[in-house]
Protein backbone atom coordinates (compact mmCIF):
# COMPACT_ATOMS: atom_id res chain seq x y z
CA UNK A 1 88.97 121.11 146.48
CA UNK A 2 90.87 123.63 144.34
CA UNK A 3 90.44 122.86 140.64
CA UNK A 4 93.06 124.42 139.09
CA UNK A 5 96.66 124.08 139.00
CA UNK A 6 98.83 125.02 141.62
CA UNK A 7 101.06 127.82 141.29
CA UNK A 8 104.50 125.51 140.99
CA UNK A 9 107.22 125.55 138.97
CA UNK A 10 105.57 124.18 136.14
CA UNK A 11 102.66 126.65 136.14
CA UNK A 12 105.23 129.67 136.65
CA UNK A 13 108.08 128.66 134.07
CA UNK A 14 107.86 130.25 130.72
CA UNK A 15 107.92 126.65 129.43
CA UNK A 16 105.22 125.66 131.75
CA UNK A 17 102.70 128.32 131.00
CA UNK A 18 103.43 127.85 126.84
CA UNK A 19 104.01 124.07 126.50
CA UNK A 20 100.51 123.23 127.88
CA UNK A 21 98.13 125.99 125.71
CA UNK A 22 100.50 125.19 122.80
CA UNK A 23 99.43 121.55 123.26
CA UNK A 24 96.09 122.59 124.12
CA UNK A 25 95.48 124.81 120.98
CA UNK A 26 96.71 121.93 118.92
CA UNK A 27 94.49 118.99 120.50
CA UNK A 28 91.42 121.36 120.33
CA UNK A 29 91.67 122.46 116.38
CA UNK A 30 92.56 118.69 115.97
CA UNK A 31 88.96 118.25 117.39
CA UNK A 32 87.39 120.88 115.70
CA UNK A 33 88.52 119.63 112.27
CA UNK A 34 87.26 116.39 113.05
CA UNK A 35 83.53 118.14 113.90
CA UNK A 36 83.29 120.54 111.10
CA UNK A 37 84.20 116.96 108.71
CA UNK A 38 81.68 114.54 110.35
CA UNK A 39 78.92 116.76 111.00
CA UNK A 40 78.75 119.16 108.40
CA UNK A 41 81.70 119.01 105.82
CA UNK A 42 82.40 122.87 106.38
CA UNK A 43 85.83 121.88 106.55
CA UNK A 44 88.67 119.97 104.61
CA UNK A 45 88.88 116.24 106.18
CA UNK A 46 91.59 115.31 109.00
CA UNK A 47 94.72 114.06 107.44
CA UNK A 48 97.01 111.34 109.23
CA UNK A 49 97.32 110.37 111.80
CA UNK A 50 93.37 111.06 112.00
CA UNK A 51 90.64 109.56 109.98
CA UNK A 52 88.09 110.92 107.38
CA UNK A 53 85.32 108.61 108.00
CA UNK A 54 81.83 110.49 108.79
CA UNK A 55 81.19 107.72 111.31
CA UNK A 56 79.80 108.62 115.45
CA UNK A 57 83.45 107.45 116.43
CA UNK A 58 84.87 110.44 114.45
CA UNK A 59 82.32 112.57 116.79
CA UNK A 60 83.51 110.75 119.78
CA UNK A 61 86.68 111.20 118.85
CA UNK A 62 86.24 114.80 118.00
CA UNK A 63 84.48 115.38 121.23
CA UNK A 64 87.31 113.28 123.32
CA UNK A 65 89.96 115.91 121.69
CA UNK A 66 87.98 119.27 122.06
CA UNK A 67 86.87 118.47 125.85
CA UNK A 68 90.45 117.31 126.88
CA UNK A 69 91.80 120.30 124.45
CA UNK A 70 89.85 122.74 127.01
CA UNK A 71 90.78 121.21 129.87
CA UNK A 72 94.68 121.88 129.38
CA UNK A 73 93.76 125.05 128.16
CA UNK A 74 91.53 126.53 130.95
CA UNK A 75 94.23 124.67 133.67
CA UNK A 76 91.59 122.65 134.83
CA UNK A 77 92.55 120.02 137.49
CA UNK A 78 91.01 116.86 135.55
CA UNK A 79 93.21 113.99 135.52
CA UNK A 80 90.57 111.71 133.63
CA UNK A 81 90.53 113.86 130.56
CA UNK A 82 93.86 113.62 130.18
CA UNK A 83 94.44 110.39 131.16
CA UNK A 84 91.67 109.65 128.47
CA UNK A 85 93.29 111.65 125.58
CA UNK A 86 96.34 109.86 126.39
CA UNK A 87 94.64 106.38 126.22
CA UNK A 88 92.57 107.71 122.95
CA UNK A 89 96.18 108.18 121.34
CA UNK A 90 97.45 105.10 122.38
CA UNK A 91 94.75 103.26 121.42
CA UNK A 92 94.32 104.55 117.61
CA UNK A 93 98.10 104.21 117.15
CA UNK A 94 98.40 100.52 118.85
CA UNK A 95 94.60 99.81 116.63
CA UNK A 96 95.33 101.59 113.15
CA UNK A 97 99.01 102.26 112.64
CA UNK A 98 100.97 99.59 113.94
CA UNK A 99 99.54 96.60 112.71
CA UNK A 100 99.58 98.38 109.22
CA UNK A 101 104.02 98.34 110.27
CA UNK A 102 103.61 95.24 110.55
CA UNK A 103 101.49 93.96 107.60
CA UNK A 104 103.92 96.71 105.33
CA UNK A 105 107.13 97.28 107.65
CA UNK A 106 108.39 99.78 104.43
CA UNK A 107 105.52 102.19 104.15
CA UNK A 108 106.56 105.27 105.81
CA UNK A 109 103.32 106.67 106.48
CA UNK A 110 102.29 104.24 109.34
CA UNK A 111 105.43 105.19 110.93
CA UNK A 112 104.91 108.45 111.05
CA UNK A 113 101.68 108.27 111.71
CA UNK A 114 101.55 106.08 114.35
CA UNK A 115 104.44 107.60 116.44
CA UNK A 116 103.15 111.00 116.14
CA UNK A 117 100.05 109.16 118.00
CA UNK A 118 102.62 108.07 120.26
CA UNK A 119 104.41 111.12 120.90
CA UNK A 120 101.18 113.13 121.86
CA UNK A 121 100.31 110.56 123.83
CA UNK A 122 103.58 110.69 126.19
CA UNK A 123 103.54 115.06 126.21
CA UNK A 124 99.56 113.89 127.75
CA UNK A 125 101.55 111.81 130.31
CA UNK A 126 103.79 114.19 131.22
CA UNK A 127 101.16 116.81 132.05
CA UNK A 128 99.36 114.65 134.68
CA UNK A 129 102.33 115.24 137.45
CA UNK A 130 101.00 118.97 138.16
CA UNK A 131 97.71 117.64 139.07
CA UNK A 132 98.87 115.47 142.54
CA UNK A 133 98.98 117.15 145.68
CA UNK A 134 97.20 113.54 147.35
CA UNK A 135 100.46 112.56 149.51
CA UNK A 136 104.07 111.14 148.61
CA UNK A 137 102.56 107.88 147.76
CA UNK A 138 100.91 109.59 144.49
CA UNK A 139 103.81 112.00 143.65
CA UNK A 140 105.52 108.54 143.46
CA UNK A 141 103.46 107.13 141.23
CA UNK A 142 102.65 110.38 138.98
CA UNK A 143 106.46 110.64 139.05
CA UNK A 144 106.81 107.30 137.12
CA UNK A 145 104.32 107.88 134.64
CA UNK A 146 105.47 111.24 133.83
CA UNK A 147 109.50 109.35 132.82
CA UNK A 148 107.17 106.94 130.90
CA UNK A 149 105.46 109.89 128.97
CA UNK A 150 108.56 111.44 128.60
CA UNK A 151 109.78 107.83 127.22
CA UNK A 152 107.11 107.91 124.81
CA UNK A 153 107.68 111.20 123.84
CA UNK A 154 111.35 110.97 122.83
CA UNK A 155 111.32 107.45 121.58
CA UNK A 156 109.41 108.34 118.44
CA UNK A 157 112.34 111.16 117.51
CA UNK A 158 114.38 108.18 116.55
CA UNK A 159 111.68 106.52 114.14
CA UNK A 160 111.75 110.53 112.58
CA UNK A 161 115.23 110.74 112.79
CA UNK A 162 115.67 107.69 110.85
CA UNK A 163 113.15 108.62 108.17
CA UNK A 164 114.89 111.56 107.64
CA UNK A 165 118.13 109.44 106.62
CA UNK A 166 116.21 106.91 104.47
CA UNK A 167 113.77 109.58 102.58
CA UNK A 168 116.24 112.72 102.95
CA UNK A 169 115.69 114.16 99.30
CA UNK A 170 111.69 113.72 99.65
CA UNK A 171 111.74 115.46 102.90
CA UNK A 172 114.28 118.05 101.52
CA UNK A 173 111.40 119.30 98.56
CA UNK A 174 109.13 120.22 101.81
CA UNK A 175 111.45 122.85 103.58
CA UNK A 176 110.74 126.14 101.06
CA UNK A 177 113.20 126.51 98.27
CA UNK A 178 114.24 130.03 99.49
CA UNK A 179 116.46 128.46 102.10
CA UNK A 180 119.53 126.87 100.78
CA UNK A 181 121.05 123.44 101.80
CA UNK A 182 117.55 121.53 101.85
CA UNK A 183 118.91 118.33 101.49
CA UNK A 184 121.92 119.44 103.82
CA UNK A 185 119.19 120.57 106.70
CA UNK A 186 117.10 116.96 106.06
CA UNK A 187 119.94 115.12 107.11
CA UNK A 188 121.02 117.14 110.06
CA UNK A 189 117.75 117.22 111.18
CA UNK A 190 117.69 113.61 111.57
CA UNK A 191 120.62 113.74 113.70
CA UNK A 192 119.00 116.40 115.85
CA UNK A 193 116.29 113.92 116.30
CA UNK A 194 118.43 110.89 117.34
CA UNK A 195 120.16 113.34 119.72
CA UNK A 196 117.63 114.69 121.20
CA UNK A 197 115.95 111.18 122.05
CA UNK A 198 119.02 110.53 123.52
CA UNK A 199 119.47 113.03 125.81
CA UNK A 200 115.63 112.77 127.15
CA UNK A 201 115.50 109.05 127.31
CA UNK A 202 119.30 109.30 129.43
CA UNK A 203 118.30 112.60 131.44
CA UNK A 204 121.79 113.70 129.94
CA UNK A 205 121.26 117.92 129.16
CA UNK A 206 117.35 116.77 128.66
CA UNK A 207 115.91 119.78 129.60
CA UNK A 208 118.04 121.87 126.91
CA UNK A 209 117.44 119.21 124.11
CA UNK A 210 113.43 119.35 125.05
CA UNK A 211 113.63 122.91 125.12
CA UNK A 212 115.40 123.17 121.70
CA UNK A 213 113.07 120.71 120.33
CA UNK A 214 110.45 123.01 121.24
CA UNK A 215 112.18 125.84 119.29
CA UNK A 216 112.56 123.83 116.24
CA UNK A 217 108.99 122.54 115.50
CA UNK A 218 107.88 125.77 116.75
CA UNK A 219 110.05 127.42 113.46
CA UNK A 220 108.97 124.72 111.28
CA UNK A 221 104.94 125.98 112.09
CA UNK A 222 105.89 129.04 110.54
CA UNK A 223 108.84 128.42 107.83
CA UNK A 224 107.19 125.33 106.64
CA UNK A 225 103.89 124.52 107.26
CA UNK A 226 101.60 127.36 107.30
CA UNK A 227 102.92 128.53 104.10
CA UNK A 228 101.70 125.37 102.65
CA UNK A 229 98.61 125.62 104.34
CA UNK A 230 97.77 129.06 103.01
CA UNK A 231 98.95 127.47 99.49
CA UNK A 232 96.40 125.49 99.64
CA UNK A 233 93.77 125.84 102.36
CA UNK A 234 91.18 123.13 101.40
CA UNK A 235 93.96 119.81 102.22
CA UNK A 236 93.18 118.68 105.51
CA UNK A 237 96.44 116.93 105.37
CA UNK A 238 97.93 120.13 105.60
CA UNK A 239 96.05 121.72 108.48
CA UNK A 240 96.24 118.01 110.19
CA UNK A 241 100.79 118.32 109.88
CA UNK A 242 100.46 121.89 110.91
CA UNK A 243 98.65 121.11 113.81
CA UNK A 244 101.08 117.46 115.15
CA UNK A 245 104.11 120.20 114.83
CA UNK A 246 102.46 122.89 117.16
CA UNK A 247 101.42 119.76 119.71
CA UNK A 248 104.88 118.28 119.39
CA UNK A 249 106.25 121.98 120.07
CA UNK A 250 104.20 122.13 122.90
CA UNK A 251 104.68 118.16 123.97
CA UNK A 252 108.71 119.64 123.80
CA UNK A 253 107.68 122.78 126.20
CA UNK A 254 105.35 120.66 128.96
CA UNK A 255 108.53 117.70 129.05
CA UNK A 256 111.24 120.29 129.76
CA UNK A 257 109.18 122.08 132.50
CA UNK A 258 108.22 119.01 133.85
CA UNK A 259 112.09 117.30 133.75
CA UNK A 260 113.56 118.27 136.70
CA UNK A 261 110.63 117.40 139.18
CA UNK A 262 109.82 114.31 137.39
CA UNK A 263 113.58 112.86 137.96
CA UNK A 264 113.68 114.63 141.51
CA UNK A 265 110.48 112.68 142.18
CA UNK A 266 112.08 109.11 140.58
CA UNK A 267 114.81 109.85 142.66
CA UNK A 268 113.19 109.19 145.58
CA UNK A 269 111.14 106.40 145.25
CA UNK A 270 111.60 103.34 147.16
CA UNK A 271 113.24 100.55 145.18
């Protein structure tokens, strides 16, 4: 059986071919940061959403990430890995972020933290339809899980989106002072957000607002956070944001190449 991906219109988009090593790239360093921590502190610790406990579950976890990492990126045909870094997200946000929402429903940082979890986990979802070629009866079922991943995906933009409303002039002292209109670009960025959850969860120009979703954490990699991580290269928590905007960029890229055949393919299941 062939074991890589079949030349379709995911694999031969633009979208198709970034979104997935974009992801890929991100998923793996998030691994690698979590080795070079547990095993031999050569590198700053994870920051949220991942821990910095030196237990074996960070090596698990570390391992989980790296192995599924290189399966995206060397278009292997493996539906368990991703299926399992999709679960591993899941799990850790269901496990360590969303009970602390509940126990503290005003702390920010399990909200972002948890729904980043969230959001990685749906752009994992969303990349399991390219690996079915089994028979309608799987495209049918593939088809569903890739809306729910694209569900799980956009749903999180609104938890941002509303952040950026209630904490607009803390967010506003992260975009670089050289650009003017911070606190201007923290609130319209929230409503980018809410639109652009919108527009994926309703199918409504979803494709554009994925794509331009892409574009926009994609910028941010650059404008904003690898200037703070060259400021100060030994805070994990800096690598660790760096690397959720370059997933969520690529989460963005693998959801609008995947749009159109995942609603094509809901389209025609039997009710």
């Amino acid at each position: 059986m062939d074991e890589t991906f079949k030349d379709d219109g995911m694999k031969t988009s633009i979208e198709g071919r970034a979104g997935p090593l974009l992801y890929a790239i991100a998923i793996i360093s998030f691994g690698l940061q979590q080795f070079m921590y547990v095993s031999a502190a050569l590198g700053p610790p994870p920051g949220p959403p991942w821990s910095s406990s030196r237990s074996p579950i960070g090596l698990v976890i570390g391992a989980i990430l790296v192995g599924a990492g290189m399966v995206i990126l060397l278009r292997l045909r493996a539906m368990l890995a991703i299926n399992l870094l999709a679960l591993v997200f899941l799990l850790r946000s269901a496990a360590i972020y969303f009970p602390g929402i509940l126990l503290n429903i005003r702390d920010p940082r399990n909200w972002t933290s948890g729904f980043e979890l969230l959001a990685m986990c749906g752009a994992a979802l969303s990349l399991l339809w390219v690996h079915n070629r089994a028979g309608l009866g799987e495209e049918v079922r593939l088809a569903k899980l890739s809306g729910l991943g694209r569900i799980l995906f956009a749903g999180p933009l609104v938890v941002f989106g509303i952040q950026h409303f209630l904490y607009a002039k803390f967010l506003a002292q992260l975009i670089p002072a050289w650009i003017p209109g911070r606190l201007f670009f923290a609130y319209l960025i929230g409503v980018l957000f809410c639109a652009a959850a919108a527009s994926m969860i309703s199918g409504r120009l979803a494709r554009s607002a994925a794509l331009l979703l892409a574009l926009m954490f994609f910028s941010w990699v650059w404008i904003v956070h690898l200037p703070r991580v060259v400021a100060s290269p030994h805070d994990g928590r800096e690598w660790t944001s760096m690397f959720v905007a370059l997933a969520m960029c690529g989460g963005g890229l693998i959801v609008a190449a995947g749009l159109k055949p995942a609603l094509a393919r809901e389209a025609t299941a039997p009710i």
